[in-house]
Structures are given as C-alpha cells and as structure tokens.
Protein backbone atom coordinates (compact mmCIF):
# COMPACT_ATOMS: atom_id res chain seq x y z
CA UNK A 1 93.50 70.62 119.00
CA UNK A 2 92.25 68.31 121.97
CA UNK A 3 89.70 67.00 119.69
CA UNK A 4 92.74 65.88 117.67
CA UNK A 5 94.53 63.75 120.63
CA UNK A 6 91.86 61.06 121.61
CA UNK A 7 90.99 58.38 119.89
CA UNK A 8 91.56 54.22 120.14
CA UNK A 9 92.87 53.92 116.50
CA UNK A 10 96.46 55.27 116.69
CA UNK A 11 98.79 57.15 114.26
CA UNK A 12 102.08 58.56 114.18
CA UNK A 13 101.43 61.88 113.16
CA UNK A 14 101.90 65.01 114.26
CA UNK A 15 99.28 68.23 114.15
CA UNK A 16 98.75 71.00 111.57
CA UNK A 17 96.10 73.16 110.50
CA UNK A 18 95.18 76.37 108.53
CA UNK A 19 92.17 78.54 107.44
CA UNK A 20 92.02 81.02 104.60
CA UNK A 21 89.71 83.41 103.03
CA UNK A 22 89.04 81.48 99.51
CA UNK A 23 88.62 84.39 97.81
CA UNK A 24 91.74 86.62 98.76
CA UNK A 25 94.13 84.04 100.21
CA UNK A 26 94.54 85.74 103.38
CA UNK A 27 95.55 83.12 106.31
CA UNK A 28 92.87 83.45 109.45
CA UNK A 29 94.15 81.18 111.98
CA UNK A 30 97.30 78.63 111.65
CA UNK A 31 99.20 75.66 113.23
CA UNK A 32 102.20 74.26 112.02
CA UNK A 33 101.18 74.90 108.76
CA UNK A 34 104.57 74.69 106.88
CA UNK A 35 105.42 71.39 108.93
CA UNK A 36 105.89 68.40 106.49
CA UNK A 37 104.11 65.35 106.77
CA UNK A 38 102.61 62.65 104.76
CA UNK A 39 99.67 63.89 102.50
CA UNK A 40 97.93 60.31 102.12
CA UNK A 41 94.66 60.29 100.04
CA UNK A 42 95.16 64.68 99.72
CA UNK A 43 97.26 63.39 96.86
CA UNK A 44 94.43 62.89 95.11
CA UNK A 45 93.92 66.31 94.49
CA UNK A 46 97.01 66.84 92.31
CA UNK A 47 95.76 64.38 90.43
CA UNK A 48 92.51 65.17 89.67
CA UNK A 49 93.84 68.84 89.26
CA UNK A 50 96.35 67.39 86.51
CA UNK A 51 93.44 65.09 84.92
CA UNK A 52 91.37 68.24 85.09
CA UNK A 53 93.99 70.34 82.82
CA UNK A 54 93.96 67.43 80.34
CA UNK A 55 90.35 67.93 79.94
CA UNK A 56 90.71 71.54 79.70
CA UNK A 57 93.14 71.62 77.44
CA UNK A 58 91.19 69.11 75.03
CA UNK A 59 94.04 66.26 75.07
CA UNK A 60 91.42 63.84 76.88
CA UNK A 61 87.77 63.93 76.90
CA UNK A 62 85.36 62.52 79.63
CA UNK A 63 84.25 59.49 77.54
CA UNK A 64 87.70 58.00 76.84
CA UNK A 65 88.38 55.02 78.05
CA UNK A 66 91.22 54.27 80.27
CA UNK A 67 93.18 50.53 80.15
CA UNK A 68 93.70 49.31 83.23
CA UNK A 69 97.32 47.99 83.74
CA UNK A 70 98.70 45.10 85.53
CA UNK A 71 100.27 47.78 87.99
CA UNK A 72 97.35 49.66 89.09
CA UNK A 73 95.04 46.60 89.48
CA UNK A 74 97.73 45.40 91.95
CA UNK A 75 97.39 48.27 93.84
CA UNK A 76 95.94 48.00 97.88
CA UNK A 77 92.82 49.76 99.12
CA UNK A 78 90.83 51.75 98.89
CA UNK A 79 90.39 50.40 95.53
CA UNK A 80 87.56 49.82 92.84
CA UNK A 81 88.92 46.49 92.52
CA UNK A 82 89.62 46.55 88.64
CA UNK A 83 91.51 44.12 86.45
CA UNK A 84 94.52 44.39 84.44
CA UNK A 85 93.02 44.80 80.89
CA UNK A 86 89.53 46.48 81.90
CA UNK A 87 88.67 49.99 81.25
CA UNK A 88 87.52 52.81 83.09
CA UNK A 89 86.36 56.24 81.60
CA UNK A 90 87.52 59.32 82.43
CA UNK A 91 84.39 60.75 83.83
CA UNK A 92 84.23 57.26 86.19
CA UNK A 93 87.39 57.78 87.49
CA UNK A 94 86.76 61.08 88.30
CA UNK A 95 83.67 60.38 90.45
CA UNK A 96 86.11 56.69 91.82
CA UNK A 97 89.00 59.42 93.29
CA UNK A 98 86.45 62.30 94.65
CA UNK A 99 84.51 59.40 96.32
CA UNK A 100 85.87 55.99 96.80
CA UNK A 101 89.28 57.45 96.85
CA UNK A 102 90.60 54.74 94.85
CA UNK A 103 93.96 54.32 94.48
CA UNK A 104 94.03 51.43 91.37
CA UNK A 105 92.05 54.33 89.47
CA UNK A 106 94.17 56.80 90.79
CA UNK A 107 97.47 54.72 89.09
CA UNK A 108 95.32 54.32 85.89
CA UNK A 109 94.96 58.07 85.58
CA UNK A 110 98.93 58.19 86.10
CA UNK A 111 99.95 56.15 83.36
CA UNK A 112 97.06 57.57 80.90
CA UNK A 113 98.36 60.48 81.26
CA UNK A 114 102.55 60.24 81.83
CA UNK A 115 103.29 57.13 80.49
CA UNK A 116 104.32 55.64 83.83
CA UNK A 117 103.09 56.66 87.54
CA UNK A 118 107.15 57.63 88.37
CA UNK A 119 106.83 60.10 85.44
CA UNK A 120 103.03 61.46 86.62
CA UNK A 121 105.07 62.06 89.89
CA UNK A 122 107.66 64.05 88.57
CA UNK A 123 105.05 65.93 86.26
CA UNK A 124 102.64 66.17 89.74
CA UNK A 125 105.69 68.05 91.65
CA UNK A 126 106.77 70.35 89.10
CA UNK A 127 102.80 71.45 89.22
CA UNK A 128 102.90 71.99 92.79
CA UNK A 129 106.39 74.02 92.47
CA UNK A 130 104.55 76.13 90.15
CA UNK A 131 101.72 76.81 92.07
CA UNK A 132 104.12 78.10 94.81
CA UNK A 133 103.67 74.38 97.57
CA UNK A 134 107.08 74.71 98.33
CA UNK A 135 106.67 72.19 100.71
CA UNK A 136 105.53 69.38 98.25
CA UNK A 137 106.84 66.63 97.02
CA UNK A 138 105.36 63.29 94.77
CA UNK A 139 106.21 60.14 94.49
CA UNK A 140 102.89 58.57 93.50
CA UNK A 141 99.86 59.70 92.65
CA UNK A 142 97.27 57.85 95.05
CA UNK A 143 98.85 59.01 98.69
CA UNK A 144 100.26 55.70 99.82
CA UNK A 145 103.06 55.78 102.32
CA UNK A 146 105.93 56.52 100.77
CA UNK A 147 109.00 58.09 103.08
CA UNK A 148 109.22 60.68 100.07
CA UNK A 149 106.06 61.97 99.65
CA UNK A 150 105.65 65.13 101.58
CA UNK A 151 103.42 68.24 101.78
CA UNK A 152 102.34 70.44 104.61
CA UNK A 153 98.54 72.16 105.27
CA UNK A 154 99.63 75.80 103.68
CA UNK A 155 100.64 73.71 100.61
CA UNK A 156 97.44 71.74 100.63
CA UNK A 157 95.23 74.61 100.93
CA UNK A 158 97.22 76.55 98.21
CA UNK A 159 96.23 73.68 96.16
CA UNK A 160 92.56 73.49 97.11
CA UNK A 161 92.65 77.13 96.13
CA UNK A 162 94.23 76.06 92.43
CA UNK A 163 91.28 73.91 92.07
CA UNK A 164 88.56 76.40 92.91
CA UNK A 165 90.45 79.39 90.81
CA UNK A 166 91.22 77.15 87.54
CA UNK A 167 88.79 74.12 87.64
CA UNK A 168 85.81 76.17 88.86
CA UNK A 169 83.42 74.14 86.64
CA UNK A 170 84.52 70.96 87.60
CA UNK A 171 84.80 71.39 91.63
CA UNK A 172 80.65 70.28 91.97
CA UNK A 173 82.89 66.33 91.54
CA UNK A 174 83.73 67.19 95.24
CA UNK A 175 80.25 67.70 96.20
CA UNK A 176 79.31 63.89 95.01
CA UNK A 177 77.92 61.92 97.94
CA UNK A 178 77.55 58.23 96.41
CA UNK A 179 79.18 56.77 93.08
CA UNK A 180 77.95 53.59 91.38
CA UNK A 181 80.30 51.16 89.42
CA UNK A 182 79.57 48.06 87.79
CA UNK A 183 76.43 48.10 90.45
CA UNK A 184 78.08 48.87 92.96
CA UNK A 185 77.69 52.43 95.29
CA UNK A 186 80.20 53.73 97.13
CA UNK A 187 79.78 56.48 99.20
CA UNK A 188 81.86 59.30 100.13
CA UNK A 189 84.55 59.19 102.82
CA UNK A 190 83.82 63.04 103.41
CA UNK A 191 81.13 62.59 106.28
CA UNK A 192 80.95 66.50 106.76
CA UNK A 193 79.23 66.78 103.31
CA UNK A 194 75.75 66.63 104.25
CA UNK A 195 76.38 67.34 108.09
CA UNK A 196 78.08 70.73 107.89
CA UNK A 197 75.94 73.64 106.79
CA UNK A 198 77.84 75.13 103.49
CA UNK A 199 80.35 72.29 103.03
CA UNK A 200 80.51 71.05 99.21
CA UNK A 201 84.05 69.51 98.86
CA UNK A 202 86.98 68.65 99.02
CA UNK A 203 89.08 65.45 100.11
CA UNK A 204 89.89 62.99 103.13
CA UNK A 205 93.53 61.30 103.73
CA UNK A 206 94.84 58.65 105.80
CA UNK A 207 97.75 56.74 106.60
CA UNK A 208 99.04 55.60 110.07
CA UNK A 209 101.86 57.86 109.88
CA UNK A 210 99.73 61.01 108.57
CA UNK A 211 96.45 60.38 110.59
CA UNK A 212 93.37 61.25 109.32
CA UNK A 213 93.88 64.80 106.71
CA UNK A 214 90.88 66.56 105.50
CA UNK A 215 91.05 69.62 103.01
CA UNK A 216 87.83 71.20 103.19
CA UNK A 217 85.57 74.21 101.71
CA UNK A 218 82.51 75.65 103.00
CA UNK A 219 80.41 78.68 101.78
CA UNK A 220 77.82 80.93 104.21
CA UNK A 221 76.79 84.42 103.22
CA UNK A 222 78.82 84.79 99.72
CA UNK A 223 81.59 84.21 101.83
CA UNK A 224 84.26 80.26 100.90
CA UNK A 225 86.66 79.24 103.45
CA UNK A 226 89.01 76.95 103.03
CA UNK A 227 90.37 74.49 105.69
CA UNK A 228 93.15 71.96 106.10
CA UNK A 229 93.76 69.50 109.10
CA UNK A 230 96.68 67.32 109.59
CA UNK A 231 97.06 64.76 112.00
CA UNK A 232 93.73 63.46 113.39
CA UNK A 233 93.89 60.67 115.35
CA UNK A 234 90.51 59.36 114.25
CA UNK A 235 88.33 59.95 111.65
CA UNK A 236 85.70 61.53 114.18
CA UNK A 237 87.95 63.68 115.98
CA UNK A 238 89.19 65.01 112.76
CA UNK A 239 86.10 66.17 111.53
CA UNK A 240 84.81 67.80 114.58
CA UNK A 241 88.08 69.44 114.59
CA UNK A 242 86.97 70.49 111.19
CA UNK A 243 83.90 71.95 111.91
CA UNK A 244 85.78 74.61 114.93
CA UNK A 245 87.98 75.42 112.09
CA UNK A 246 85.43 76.38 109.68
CA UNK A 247 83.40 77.98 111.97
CA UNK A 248 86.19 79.92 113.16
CA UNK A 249 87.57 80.95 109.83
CA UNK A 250 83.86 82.74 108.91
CA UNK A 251 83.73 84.17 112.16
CA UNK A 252 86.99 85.97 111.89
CA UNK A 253 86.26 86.92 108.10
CA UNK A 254 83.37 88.52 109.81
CA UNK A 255 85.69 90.44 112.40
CA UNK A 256 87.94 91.46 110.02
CA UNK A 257 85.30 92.92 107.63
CA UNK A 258 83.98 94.74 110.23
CA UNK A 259 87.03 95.99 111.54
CA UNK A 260 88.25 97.16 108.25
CA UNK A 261 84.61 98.43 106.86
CA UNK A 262 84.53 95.75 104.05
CA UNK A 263 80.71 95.67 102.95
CA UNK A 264 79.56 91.89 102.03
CA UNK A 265 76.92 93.20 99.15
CA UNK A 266 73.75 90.55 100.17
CA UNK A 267 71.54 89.74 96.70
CA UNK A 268 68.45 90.72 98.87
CA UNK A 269 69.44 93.78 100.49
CA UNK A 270 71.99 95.90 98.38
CA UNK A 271 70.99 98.68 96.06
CA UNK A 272 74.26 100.08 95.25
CA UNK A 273 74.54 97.29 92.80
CA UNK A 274 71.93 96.98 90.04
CA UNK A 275 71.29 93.53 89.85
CA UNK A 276 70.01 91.41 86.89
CA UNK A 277 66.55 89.87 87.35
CA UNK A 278 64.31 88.00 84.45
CA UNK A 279 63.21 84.64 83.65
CA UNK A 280 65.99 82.85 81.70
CA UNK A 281 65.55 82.26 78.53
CA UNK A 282 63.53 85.74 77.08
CA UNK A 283 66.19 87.72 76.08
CA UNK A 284 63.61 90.12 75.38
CA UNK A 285 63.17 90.53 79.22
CA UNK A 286 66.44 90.51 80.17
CA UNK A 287 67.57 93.42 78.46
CA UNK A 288 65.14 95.43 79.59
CA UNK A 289 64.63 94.66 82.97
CA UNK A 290 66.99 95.87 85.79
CA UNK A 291 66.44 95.54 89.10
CA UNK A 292 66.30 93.70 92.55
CA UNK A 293 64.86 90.45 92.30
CA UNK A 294 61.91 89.50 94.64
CA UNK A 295 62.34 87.60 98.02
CA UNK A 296 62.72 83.91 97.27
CA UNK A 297 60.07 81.87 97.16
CA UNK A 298 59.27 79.48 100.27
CA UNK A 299 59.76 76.71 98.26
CA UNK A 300 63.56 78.10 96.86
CA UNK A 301 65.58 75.13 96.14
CA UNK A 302 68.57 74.47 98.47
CA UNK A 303 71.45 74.67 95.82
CA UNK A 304 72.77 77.34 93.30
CA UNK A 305 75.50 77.40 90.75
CA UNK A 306 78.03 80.13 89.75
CA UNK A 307 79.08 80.40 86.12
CA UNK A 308 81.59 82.63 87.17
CA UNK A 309 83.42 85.75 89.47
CA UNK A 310 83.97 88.77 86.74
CA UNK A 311 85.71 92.44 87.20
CA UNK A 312 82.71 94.21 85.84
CA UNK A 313 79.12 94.28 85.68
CA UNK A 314 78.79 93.90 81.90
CA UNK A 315 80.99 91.03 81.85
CA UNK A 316 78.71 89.31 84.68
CA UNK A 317 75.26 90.30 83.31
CA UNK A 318 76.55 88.65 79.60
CA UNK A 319 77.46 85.32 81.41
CA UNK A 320 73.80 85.27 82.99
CA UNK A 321 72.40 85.98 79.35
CA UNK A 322 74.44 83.48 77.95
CA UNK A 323 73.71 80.71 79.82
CA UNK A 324 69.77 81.43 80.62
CA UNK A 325 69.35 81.20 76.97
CA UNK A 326 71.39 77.73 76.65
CA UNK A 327 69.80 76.23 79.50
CA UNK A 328 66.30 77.93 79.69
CA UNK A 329 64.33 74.52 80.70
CA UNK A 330 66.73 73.35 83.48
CA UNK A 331 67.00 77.15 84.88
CA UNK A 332 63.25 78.41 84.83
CA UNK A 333 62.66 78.56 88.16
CA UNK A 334 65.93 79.87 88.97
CA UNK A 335 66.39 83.33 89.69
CA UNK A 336 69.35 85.01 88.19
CA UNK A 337 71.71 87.21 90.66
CA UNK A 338 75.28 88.78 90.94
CA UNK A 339 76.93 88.98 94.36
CA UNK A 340 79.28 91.53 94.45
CA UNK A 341 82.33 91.39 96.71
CA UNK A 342 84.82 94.69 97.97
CA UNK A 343 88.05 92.97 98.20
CA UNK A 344 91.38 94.45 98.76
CA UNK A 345 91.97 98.15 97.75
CA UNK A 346 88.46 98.53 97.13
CA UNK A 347 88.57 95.72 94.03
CA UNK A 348 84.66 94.64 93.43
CA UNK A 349 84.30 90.78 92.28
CA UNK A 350 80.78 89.90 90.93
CA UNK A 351 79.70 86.48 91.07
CA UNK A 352 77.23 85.42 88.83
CA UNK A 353 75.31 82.92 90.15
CA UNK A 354 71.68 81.10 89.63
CA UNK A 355 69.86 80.56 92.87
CA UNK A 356 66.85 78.31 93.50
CA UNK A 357 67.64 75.27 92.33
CA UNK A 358 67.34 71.48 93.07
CA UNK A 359 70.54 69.78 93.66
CA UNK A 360 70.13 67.11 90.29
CA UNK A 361 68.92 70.33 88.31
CA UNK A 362 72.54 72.38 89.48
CA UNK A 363 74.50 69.18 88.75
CA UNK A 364 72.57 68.68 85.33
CA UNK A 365 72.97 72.40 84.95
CA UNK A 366 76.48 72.18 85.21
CA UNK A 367 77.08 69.11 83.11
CA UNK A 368 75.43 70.56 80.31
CA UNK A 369 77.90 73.87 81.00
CA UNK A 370 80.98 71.92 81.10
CA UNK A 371 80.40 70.11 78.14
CA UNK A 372 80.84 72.82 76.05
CA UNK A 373 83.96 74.17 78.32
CA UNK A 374 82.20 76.62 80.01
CA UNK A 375 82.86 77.54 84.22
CA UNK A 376 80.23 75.78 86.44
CA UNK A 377 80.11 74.86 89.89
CA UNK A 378 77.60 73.65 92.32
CA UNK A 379 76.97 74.71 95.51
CA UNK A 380 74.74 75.64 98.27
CA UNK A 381 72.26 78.33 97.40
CA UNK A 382 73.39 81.42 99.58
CA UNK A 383 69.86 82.60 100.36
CA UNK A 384 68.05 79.68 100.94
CA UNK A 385 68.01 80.05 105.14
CA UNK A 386 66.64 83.40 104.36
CA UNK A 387 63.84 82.03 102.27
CA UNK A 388 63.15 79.42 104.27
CA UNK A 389 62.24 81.58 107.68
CA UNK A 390 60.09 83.61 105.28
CA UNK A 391 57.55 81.23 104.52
C-alpha cells in the first residue's frame, strides 16, 4: 500500500484491492474491497463484455460497421479521434477499447447497441446486478467522471471473472500490445503486459478522483489469478503495487494447496492422468496413441492457447481432435496437452490446451476458432521456463 501513496501527479482517491483464485473464486488477500469509488476506464469492461454477448449471440458480427454519431465524436480523450458520420467496425473497436481505451468508440458501441448511451447504461447495470456486483452502478459506458458511476474492486474482479468464464475465446483482445487505425498505432496503456511474467490482460482506469485502477490476470504453473487495484496515485506506483499483488496471490494459492493437499497435475510430470499426445491433424494417430508427451523442445514457442476447461476426459480429448483437424497447418508444431486441476471437493477440471506456439500463430489460431464460435484464448505457454532451462 506505500507504493500506492507517493507520487507528484495527485488524485482524490482512496485505496482498495483484492486477489482471487480465477478458477474457484476464492478471495486470497483483500483491502477495502466493497468500498465504492469511481471505476474510470474499468468501465470498459462492461462494455466489451456486453459487445461480446452481441457477438455471441449472432445479433452483430465483427465486420459490421458502426456510424459514428455526433455524440461520441464529441467525446474527450482518450479518443481515436473519429468524426460524426465515419464508421468503425466492430472488430476495430474492439482492439480501440482493449488498447487505446477510447472513449468516442466506447459511445459508438453504446448507441449500436442500445439505441442511446443512457439506455446502454441502464442495460450495463442490470448486467452487473446479474452477475452478483452489487456494488455497481452505470451511467456511461467509457468511465468518465460521473458522481453516479460507482463500483468497488470485489465487483470489478467478479467481472473480470465473467469475462474469462463466458468470453473465454475472446479474452486473447486483452493480450493486444499495439493497435493500428487509419495508420496510426497505439499502444497499450497496460505497461505490465510484456513486463510481468504470465500477465495477458485485462484493463487500466483513471480519473483524478479514482486514481490510477488496474484489473489484472496473470497465469504461472496452470494456476490464473486475478487482481484489482484502486486508488494509485500514479501510474507507476500502481503497477508495482500490481506486481506484490500478483505475486502474492500465487504464492498463497501455493500455501493453501499445500496446506489442504490439493495436487496441481503438471503436463510433464503426472501419470495419474493419461494425457493426449499426436501430431494434429492425423486422426489416425490420435486415436491410437495415449500417452505423456515428450519434454518440449528447446526451441518451444512462448505462448499456448486453451480451447477449453471440461468435466471429463472424453469431453477434453474430443475438443483437441476437433480442433487439430481444423487447424492442422497453424498447430503442427504444437503439442497437444490437458492440465488437469483438483478443485473443491475433489472436482477435476481439464484444460485442454495447445502448447508450443508463436504468439501470431496462437492469435491466428484463435481467430480462425472464433470465427466459427468456438472457445479460444491466448496465453502464455505454461511450460515454456521448463523447456527453456532444458536446452
């Protein structure tokens, strides 16, 4: 928290925090966490998760093209900068709110989608009731100060949690460290992205009277926190903050597990868990062959994706088939692998994931997933340290 109280550039806000366990909810460490305060830019996260059910739901597709009104080119920055009558797609102004944090593109989603941004508001609230953020309330859907517009860190992290549980194949958006618009890049205001070992999303806020917000997830051994910091006093201090909190968080999840004799299944090392290796693509192969894959290769790519966390085996091993024979060029020199995880009461989760890859090959991977509405996400492949101090 002393990180949080130095700083030259001044705000009015007061401190709040919280870690969970990403997978089971459970709170590790927390600070206020049910204090209102302003969200700021976290807004942004209800809307994309409300742009992200249109999509879903087939009402709006990523290539349509949303009109820009006179309202939401008037609006202050962080902005794009677009005109009243121009257009923006949907898959642009995804990438414009996960990056640039724009708030013209953020009204331009509003109105696509209610009508009018008041309306989005109402619609973004009665979301967050749902979800349980008792705390929450909307009155716009880019984060600027509004007296009205409140939300505390449990809420926010109960939302980042929404996101990774119902959006799973379009969370990799978070991940996106430059975006380029009519020529122009903008970069990420999430400086932890390529800094902190794990990190792959989610969103920055600030106002003067929230401070500087982050909502963050990191993932190290199989193992996603989730954190939320309110109240930084500047940017810097926030995110060093950030990285105590996530460090923290995994090394009480550690504590814990070994307290209660939780066993982290590792895809190298367990063999209570038959695990599915072949080269996707031969079906042929994968039916017959069972067993633990090979160390990875010195040269193991850095990132991964999982196509999704199932209750059995079966279901698991038939999402790896599936999608080795769709995408057998961008995934063949991947290695296929379930991570099984003992949660509460002795539940298993398997995650199937594909290790091994290059970062453009997991995003292309996961494009090509999404366009035919199946569960992707990106992130950092689990094994890759291990691989690396092989070689």
């Amino acid at each position: 928290m002393a990180l949080l109280l130095g700083g030259a550039k001044q705000s009015e806000a007061g401190y709040a925090s919280i870690i969970l366990d990403a997978d089971t909810g459970e709170v590790l460490r927390s600070r206020n966490a049910d204090t209102r305060n302003y969200p700021a830019s976290l807004t942004k996260l209800m809307t994309l998760y409300l742009l992200f059910d249109e999509l879903d739901s087939g009402r709006m597709r990523m290539s349509d093209k949303l009109t820009v009104s006179k309202r939401a080119a008037g609006q202050p920055a962080s902005k794009l900068g677009l005109k009243r009558g121009q257009s923006i797609t949907v898959r642009q102004a995804i990438m414009a709110l996960a990056t640039k944090s724009a708030n013209d593109v953020a009204t331009v989603i509003a109105e696509a989608i209610s009508g009018t941004e008041w309306e989005f508001a109402v619609l973004m609230t009665k979301r967050a009731r749902g979800l349980g953020m008792k705390r929450t309330r909307f009155r716009n859907a880019s984060g600027l100060p509004n007296r009205k517009q409140l939300s505390s860190a449990r809420d926010m992290s109960i939302l980042a949690m929404a996101i990774l549980r119902d959006f799973p194949h379009f969370y990799d958006y978070f991940s996106t460290e430059s975006f380029t618009y009519r020529g122009k890049t903008h970069r990420t205001h999430n400086n932890l992205l390529d800094r902190y070992p794990g990190m792959d999303g989610m969103k920055t806020g600030y106002i003067r009277a929230s401070g500087f917000n982050l909502v963050a997830s990191a993932v190290r051994d199989g193992r996603r926190v989730i954190a939320v910091v309110f109240g930084g006093r500047t940017a810097k201090s926030r995110d060093q903050h950030m990285v105590k909190l996530l460090d923290l968080g995994f090394e009480r999840m550690a504590q814990r597990d070994q307290r209660n004799g939780v066993k982290q299944f590792a895809v190298l090392n367990s063999r209570k868990i038959p695990l599915p290796a072949f080269k996707p693509g031969t079906e042929r192969q994968m039916a017959s062959t069972i067993h633990l894959p090979a160390p990875p290769r010195p040269n193991t790519g850095k990132w991964a994706i999982q196509i999704g966390a199932y209750r059995s085996i079966g279901a698991a091993q038939q999402a790896l088939r599936v999608v080795s024979i769709r995408l057998p060029k961008l995934l063949v020199n991947a290695s296929a692998a379930l991570t099984p995880v003992e949660m509460k009461r002795g539940n298993i989760l398997y995650r199937a994931r594909f290790l091994g890859l290059h970062k453009g090959e997991a995003r292309a991977a996961c494009h090509s997933l999404k366009a035919v509405t199946m569960p992707c996400a990106v992130m950092p492949n689990p094994d890759y340290r291990v691989a690396h101090h092989s070689s």
